[in-house]
C-alpha atoms as a PDB file:
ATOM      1  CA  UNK A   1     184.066 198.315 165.029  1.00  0.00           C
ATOM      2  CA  UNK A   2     182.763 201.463 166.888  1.00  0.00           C
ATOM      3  CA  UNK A   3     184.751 203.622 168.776  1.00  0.00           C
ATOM      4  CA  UNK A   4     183.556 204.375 172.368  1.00  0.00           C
ATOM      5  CA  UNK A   5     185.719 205.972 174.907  1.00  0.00           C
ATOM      6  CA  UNK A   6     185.915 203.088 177.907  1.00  0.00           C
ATOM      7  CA  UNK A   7     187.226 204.009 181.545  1.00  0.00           C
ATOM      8  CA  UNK A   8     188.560 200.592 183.211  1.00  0.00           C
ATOM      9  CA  UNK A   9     187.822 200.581 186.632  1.00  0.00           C
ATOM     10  CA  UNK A  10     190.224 198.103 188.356  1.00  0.00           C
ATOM     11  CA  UNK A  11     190.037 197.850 192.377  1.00  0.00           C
ATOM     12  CA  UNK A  12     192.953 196.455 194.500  1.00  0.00           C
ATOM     13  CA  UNK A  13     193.910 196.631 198.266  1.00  0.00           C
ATOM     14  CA  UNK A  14     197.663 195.195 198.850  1.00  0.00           C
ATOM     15  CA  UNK A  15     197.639 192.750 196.247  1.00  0.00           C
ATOM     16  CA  UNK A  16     200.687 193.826 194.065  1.00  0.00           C
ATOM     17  CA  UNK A  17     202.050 190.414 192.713  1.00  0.00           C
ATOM     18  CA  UNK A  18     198.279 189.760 190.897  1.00  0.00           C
ATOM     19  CA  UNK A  19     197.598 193.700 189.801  1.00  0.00           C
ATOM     20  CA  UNK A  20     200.987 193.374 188.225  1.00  0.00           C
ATOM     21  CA  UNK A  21     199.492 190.560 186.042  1.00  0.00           C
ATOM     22  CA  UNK A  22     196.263 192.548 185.699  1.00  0.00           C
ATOM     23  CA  UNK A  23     197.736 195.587 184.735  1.00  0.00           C
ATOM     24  CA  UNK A  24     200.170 193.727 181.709  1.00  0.00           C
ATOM     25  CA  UNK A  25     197.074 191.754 180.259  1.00  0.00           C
ATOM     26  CA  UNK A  26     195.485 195.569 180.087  1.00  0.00           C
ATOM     27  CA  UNK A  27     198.799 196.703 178.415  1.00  0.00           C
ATOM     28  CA  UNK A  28     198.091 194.110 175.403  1.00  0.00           C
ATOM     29  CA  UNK A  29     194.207 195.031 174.248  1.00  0.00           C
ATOM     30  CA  UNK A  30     193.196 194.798 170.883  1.00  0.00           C
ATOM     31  CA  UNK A  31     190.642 197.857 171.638  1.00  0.00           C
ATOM     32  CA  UNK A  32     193.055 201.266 172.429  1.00  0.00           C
ATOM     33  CA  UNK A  33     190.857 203.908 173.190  1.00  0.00           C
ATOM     34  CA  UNK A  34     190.168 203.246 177.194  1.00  0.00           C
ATOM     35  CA  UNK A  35     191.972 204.557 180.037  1.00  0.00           C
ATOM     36  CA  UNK A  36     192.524 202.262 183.296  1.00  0.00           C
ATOM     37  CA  UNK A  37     191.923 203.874 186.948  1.00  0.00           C
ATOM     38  CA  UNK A  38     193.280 202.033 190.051  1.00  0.00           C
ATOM     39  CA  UNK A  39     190.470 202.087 192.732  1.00  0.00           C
ATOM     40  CA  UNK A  40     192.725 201.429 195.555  1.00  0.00           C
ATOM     41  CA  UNK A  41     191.041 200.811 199.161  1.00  0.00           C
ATOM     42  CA  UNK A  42     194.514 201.908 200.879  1.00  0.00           C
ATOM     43  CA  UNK A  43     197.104 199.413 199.851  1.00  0.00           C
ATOM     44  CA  UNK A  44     200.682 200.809 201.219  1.00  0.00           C
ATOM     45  CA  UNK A  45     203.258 202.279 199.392  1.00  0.00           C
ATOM     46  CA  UNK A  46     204.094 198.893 196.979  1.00  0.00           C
ATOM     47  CA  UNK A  47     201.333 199.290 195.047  1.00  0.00           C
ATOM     48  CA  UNK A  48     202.061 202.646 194.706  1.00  0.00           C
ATOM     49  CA  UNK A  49     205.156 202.249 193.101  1.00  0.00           C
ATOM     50  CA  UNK A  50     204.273 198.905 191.019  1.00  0.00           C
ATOM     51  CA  UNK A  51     201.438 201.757 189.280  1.00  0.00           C
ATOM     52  CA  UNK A  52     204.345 204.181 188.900  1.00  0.00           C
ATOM     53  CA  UNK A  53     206.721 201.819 186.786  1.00  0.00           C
ATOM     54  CA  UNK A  54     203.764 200.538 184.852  1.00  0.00           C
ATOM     55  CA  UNK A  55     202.671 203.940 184.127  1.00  0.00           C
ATOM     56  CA  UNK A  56     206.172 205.422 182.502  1.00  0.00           C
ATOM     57  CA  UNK A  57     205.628 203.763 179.472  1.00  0.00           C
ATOM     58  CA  UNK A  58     201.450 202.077 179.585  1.00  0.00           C
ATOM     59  CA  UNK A  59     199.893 202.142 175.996  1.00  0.00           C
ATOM     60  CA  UNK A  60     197.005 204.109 177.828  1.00  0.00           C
ATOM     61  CA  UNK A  61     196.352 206.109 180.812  1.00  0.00           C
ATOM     62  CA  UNK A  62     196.998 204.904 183.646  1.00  0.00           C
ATOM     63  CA  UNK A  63     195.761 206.244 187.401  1.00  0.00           C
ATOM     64  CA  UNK A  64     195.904 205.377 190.704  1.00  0.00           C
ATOM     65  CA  UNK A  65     193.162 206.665 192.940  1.00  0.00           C
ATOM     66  CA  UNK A  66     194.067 206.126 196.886  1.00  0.00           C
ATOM     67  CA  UNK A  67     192.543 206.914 200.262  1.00  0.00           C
ATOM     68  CA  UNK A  68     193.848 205.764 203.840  1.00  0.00           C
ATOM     69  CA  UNK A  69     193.147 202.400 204.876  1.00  0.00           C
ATOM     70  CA  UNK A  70     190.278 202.381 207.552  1.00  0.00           C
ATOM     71  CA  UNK A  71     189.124 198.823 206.739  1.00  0.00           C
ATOM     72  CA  UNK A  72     187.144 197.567 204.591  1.00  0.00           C
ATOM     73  CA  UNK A  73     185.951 200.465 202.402  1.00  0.00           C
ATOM     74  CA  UNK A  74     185.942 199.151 199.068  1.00  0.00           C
ATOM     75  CA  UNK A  75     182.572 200.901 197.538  1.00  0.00           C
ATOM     76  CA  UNK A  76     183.253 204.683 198.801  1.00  0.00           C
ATOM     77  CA  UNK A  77     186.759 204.584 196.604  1.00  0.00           C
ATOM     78  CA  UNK A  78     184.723 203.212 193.831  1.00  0.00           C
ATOM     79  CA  UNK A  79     182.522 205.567 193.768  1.00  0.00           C
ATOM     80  CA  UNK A  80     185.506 207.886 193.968  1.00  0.00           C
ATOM     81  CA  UNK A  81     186.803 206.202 190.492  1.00  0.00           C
ATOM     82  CA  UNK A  82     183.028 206.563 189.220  1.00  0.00           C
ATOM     83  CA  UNK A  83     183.204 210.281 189.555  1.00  0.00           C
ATOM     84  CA  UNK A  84     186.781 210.596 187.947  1.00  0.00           C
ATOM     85  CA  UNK A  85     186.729 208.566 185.354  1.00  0.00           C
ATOM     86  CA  UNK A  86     186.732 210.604 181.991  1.00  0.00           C
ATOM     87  CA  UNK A  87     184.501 208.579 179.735  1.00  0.00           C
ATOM     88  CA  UNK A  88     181.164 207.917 178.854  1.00  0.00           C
ATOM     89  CA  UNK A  89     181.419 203.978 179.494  1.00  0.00           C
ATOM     90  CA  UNK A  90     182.660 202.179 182.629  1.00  0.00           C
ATOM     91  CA  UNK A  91     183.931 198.932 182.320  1.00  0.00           C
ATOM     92  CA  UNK A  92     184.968 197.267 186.238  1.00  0.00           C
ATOM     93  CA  UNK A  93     186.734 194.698 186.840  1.00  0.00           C
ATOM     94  CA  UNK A  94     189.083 193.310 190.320  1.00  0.00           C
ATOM     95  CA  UNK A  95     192.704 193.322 190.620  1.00  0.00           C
ATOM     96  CA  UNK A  96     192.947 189.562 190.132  1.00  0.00           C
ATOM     97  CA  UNK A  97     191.236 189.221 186.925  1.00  0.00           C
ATOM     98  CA  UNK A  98     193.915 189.320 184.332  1.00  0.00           C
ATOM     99  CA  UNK A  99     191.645 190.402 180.562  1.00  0.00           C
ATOM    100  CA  UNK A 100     192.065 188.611 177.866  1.00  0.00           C
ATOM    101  CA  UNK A 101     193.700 190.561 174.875  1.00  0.00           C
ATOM    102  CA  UNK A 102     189.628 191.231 173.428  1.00  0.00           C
ATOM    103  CA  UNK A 103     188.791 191.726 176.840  1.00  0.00           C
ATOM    104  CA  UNK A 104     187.825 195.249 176.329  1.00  0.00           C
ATOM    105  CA  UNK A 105     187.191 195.264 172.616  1.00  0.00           C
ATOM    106  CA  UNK A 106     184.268 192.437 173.327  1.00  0.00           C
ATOM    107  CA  UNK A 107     182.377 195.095 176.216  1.00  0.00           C
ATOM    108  CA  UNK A 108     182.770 198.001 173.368  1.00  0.00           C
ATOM    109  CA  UNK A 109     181.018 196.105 170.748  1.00  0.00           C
ATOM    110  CA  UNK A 110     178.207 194.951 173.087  1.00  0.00           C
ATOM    111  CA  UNK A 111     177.405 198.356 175.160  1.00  0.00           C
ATOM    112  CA  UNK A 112     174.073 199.399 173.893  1.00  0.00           C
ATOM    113  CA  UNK A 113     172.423 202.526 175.792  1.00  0.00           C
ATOM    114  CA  UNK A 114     169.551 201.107 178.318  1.00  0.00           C
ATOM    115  CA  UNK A 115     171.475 198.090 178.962  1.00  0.00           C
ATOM    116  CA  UNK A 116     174.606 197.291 181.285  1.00  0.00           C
ATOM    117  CA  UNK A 117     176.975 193.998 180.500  1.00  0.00           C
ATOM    118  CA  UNK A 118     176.899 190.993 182.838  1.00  0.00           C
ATOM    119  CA  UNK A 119     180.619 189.237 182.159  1.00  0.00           C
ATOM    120  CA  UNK A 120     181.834 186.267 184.270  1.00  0.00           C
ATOM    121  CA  UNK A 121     184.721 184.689 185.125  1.00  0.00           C
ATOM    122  CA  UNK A 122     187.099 181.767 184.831  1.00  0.00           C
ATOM    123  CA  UNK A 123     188.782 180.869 188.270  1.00  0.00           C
ATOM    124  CA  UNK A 124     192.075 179.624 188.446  1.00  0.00           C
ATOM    125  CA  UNK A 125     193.971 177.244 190.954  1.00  0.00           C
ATOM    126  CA  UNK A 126     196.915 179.022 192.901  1.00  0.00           C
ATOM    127  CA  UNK A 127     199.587 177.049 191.170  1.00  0.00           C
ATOM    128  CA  UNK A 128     197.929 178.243 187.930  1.00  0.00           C
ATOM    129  CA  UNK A 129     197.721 181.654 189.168  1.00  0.00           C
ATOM    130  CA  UNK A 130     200.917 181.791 190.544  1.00  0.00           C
ATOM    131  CA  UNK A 131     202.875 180.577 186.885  1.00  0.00           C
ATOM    132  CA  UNK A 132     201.602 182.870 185.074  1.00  0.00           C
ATOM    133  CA  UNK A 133     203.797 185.030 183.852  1.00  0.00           C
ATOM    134  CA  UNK A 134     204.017 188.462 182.118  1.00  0.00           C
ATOM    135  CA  UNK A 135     205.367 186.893 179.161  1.00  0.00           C
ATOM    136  CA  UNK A 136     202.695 184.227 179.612  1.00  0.00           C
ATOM    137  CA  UNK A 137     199.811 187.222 179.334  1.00  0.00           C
ATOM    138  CA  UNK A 138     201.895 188.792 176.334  1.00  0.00           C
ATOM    139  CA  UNK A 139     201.605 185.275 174.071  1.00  0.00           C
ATOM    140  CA  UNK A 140     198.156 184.699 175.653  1.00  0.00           C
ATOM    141  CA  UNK A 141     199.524 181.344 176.484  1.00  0.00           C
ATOM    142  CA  UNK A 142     197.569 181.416 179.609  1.00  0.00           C
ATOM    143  CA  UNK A 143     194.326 181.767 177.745  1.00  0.00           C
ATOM    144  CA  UNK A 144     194.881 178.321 176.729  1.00  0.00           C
ATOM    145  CA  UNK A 145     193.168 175.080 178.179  1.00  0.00           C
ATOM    146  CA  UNK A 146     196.115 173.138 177.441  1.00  0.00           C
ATOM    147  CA  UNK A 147     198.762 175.171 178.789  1.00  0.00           C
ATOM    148  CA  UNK A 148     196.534 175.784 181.888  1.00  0.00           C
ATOM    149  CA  UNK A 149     195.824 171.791 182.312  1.00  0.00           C
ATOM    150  CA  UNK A 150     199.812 171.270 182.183  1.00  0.00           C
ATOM    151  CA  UNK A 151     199.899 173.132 185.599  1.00  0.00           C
ATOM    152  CA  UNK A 152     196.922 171.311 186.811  1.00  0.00           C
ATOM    153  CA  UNK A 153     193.113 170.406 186.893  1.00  0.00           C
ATOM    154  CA  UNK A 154     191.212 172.435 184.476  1.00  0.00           C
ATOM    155  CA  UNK A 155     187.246 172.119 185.114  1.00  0.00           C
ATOM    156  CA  UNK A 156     185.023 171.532 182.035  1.00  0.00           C
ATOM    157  CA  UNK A 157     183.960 174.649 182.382  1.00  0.00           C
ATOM    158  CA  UNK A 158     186.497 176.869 182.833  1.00  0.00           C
ATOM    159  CA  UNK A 159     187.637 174.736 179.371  1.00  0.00           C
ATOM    160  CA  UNK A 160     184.755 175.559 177.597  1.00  0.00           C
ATOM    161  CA  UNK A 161     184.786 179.426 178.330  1.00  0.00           C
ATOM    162  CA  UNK A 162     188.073 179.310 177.205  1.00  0.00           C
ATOM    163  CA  UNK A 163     187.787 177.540 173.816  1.00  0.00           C
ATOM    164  CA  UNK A 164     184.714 178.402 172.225  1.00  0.00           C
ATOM    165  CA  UNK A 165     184.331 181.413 169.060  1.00  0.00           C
ATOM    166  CA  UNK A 166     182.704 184.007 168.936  1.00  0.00           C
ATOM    167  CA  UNK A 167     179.834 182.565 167.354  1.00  0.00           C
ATOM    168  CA  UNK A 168     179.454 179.649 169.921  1.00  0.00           C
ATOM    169  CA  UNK A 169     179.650 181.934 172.741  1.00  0.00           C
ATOM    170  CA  UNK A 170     177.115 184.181 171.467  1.00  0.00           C
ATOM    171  CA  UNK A 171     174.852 181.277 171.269  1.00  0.00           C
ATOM    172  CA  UNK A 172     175.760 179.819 174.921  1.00  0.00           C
ATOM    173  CA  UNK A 173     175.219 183.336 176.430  1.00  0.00           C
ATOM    174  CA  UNK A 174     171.548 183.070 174.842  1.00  0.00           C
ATOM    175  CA  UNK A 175     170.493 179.753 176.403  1.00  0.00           C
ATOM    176  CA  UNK A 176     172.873 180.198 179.792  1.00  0.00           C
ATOM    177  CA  UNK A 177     170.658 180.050 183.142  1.00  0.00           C
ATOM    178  CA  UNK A 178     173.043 182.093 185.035  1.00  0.00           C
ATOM    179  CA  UNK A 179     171.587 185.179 185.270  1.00  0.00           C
ATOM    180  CA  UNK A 180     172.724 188.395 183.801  1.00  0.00           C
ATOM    181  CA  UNK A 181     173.743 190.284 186.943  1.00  0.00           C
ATOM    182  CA  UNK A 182     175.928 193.324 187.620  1.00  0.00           C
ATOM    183  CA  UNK A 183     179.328 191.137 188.893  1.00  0.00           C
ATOM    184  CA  UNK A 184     182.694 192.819 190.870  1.00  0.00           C
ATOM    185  CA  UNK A 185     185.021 190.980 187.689  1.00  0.00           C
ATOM    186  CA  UNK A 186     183.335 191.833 184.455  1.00  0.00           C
ATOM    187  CA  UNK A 187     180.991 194.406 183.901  1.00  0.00           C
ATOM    188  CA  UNK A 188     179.877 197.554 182.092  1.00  0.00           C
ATOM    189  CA  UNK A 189     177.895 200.487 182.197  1.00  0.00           C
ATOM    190  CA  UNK A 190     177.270 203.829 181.132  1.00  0.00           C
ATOM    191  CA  UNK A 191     178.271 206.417 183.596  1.00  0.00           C
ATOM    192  CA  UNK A 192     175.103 208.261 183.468  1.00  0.00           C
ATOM    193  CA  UNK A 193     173.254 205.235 184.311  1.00  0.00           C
ATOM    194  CA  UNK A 194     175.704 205.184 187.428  1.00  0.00           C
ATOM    195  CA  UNK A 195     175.650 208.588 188.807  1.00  0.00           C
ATOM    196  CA  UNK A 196     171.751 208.433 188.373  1.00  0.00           C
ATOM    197  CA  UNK A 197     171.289 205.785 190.833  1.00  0.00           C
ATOM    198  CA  UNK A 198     173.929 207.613 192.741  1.00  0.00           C
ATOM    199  CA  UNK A 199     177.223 204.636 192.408  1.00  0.00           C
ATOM    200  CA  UNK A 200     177.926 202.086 195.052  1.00  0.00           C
ATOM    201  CA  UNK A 201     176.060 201.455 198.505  1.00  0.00           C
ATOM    202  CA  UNK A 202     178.906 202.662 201.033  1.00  0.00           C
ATOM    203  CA  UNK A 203     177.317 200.747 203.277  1.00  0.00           C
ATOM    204  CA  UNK A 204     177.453 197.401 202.237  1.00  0.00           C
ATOM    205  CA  UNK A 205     180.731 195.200 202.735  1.00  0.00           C
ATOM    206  CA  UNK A 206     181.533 192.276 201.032  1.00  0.00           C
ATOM    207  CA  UNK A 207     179.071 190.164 199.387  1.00  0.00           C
ATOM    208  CA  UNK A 208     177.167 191.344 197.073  1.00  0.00           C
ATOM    209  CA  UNK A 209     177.520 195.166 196.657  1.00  0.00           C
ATOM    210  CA  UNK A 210     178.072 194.920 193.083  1.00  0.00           C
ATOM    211  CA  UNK A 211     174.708 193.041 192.737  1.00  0.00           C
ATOM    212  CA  UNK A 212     173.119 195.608 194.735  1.00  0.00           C
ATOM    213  CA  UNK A 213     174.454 198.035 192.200  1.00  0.00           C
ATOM    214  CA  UNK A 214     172.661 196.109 189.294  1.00  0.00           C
ATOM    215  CA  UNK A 215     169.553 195.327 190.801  1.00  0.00           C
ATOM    216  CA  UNK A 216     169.301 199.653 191.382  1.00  0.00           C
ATOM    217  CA  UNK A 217     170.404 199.961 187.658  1.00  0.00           C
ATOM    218  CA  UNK A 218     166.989 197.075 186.670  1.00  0.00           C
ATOM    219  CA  UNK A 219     164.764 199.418 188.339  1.00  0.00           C
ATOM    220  CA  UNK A 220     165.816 202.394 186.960  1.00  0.00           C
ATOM    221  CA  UNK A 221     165.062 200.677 184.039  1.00  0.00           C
ATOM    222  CA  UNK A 222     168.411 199.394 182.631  1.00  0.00           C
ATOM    223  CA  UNK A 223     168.197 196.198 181.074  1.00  0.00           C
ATOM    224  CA  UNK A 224     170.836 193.687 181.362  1.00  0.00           C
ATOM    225  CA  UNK A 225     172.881 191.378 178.214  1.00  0.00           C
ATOM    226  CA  UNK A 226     174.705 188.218 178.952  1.00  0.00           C
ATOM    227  CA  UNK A 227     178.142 188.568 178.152  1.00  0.00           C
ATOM    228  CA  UNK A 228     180.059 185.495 180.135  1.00  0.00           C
ATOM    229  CA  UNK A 229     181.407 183.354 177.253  1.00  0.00           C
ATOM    230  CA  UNK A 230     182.662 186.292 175.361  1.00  0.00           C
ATOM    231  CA  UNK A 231     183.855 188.469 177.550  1.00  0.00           C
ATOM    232  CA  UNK A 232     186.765 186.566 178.866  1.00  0.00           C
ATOM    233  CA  UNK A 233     189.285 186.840 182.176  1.00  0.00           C
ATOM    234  CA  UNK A 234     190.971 184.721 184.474  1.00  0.00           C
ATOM    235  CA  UNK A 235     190.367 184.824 188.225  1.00  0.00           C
ATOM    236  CA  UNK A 236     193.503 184.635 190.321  1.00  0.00           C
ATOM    237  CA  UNK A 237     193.202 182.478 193.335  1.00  0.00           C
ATOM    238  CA  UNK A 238     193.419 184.423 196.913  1.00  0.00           C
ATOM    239  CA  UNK A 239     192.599 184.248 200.090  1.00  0.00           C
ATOM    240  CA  UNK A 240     188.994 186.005 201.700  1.00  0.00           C
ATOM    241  CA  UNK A 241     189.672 187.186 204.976  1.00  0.00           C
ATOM    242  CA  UNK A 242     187.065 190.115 205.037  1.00  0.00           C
ATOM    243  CA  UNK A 243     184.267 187.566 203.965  1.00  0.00           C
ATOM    244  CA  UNK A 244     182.171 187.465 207.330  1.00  0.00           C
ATOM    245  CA  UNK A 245     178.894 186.470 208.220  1.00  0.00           C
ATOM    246  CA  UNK A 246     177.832 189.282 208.959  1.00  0.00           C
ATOM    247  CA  UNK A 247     178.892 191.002 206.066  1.00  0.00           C
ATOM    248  CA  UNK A 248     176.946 188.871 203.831  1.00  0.00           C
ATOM    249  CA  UNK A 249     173.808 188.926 206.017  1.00  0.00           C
ATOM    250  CA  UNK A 250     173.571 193.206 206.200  1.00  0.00           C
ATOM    251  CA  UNK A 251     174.059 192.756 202.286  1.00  0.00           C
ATOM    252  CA  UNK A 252     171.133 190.342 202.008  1.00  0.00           C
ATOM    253  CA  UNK A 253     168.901 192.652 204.121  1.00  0.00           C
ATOM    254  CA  UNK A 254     169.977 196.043 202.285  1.00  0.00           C
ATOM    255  CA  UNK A 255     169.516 193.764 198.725  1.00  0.00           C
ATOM    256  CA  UNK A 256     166.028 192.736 199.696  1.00  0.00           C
ATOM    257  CA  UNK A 257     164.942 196.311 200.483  1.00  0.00           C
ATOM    258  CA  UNK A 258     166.503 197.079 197.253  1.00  0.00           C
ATOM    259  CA  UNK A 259     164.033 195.221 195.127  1.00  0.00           C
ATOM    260  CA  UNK A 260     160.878 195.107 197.496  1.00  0.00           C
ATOM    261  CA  UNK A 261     161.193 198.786 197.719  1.00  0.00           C
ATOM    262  CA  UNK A 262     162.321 199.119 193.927  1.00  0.00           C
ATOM    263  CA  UNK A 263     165.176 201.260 195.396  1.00  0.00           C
ATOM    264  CA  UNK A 264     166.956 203.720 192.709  1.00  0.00           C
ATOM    265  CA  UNK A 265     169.141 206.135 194.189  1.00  0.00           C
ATOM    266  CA  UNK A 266     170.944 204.583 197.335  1.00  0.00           C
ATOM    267  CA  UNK A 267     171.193 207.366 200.509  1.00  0.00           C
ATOM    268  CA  UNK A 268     174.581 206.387 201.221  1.00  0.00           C
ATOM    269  CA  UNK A 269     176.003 207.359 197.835  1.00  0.00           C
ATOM    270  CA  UNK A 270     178.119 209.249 195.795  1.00  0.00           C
ATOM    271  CA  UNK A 271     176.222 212.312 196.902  1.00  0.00           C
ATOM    272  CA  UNK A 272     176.582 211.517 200.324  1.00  0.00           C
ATOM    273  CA  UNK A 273     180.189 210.619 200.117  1.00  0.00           C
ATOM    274  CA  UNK A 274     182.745 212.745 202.408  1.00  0.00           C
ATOM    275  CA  UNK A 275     185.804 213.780 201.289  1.00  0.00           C
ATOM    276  CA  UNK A 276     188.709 211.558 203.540  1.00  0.00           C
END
C-alpha cells in the first residue's frame, strides 16, 4: 500500500447531529496518514464545540475552518480549506456522508497524477439515518444491507454498492454508465491540479458547483477514474432548503460556458477571493 499524505475536506453548515456521525466514521480508517479540515459555511457556536470534543483525543488532525454566515457561501470557504490544507492530495466529501472504515484507504490506492477520483454515494432513509449510531459506525454495522433493511426499505442498489468485493466493484466501475464526474460526497484530487484551475466558482450556488469544478479540471487536461462501487459512504437524509430554481439555472449557464469556452481558471476564484 503506498503512503500519500491525504487532506479530508469535509463541509458542514449547522448540521451537528450528522457531522458527529461523519466525523466518528473518519475516527475509524484503516488508512492513518490524512488530516480532516471542517469547511464550515458559518454554522453557530454547536458545531464549534461538537469539533472541539472530537478533536481532544481524534486519531488525526482535526480543523475547523469558519467564516460568518452571509448565506449561502459554500464554495468561497472551500476554497478557503483548498488553500490550507497541508497535503499533496485532497479528498472532499459533505457533512452527511459518514466513510466507510476503507473509505480513505480505497481514494489513496487509486490517486494516480493526471487523473481526479469520481466516488458516489449510497443514500439513506431518515429513519436509517437517524439509528445510526456511533457505536453502529465503530462495528460497521451500518455498512450492512441487512442491518440497514431491518430499519427499512433498502433499494437494490444501494444493496449492491454495499455488498460487492473489491474485485466485483472494480469490474462494475468499468462497465458503469454513470459518468465519472467531480461529485460534492466523494472525490479526489491533487491540490496542484486545484489551485491551477484556481478552486471553486464563488459564484455558483447550489447545484452543480462541484461539477463545474471537474469539468475545469477535464480541460486542463485531468482525466477522470470511476471509483463509485469502491469507494464507499452513506448519505444521510436532510432537508434542501437552499435548492432554488434559480440556483440551478445560473449553474447550468456558468457550466455551459465552462465547456463551450473550455474554461480553466474560473475569475471568481481562489485568487480573487477576499479575506471576510
Amino acid at each position: 500500500m503506498k503512503t500519500l499524505p491525504v487532506t479530508v475536506i469535509i463541509s458542514t453548515y449547522n448540521s451537528e447531529d450528522w457531522l458527529a456521525k461523519v466525523l466518528e466514521g473518519y475516527s475509524f480508517q484503516t488508512y492513518e496518514n490524512f488530516e480532516v479540515i471542517v469547511a464550515d459555511d458559518g454554522s453557530g457556536d454547536q458545531t464549534k464545540v461538537l469539533i472541539d470534543q472530537f478533536s481532544k483525543d481524534y486519531p488525526v488532525s482535526l480543523r475547523h475552518i469558519w467564516h460568518e454566515d452571509r448565506g449561502y457561501r459554500r464554495q468561497r470557504i472551500l476554497n478557503k480549506a483548498i488553500i490550507a490544507a497541508e497535503n499533496p492530495y485532497i479528498l472532499f466529501t459533505d457533512g452527511d456522508c459518514i466513510p466507510r472504515a476503507d473509505f480513505v484507504e480505497v481514494h489513496v490506492r487509486y490517486a494516480e497524477k493526471g487523473y481526479f477520483l469520481s466516488g458516489g454515494y449510497c443514500k439513506l432513509s431518515m429513519p436509517m439515518s437517524e439509528a445510526i449510531t456511533a457505536s453502529d459506525i465503530g462495528a460497521a454495522n451500518c455498512f450492512k444491507p441487512s442491518w440497514l433493511s431491518s430499519i427499512g426499505p433498502l433499494g437494490w442498489k444501494q444493496t449492491l454498492k454495499l455488498s460487492v468485493g473489491h474485485a466485483f466493484g472494480k469490474l462494475l466501475d468499468a462497465i458503469t454508465p454513470t459518468g465519472a464526474t467531480f461529485n460534492n460526497c466523494n472525490s479526489s484530487a491533487w491540490k496542484d491540479d486545484l489551485l491551477a484551475i484556481n478552486g471553486y466558482d464563488e459564484r455558483m450556488r447550489y447545484g452543480g458547483p462541484d461539477r463545474e469544478l471537474g469539468e475545469r479540471l477535464v480541460n486542463l487536461g485531468i482525466k477522470t477514474k470511476q471509483i463509485r462501487y469502491r469507494a464507499i459512504c452513506l448519505h444521510l437524509d436532510h432537508a434542501r432548503g437552499y435548492k432554488t430554481k434559480e440556483s440551478l439555472e445560473r449553474n447550468l449557464s456558468i457550466r455551459k460556458k465552462t465547456k463551450s469556452e473550455k474554461i480553466i481558471q474560473t475569475p471568481y476564484g481562489i485568487a480573487q477571493s477576499v479575506e471576510d
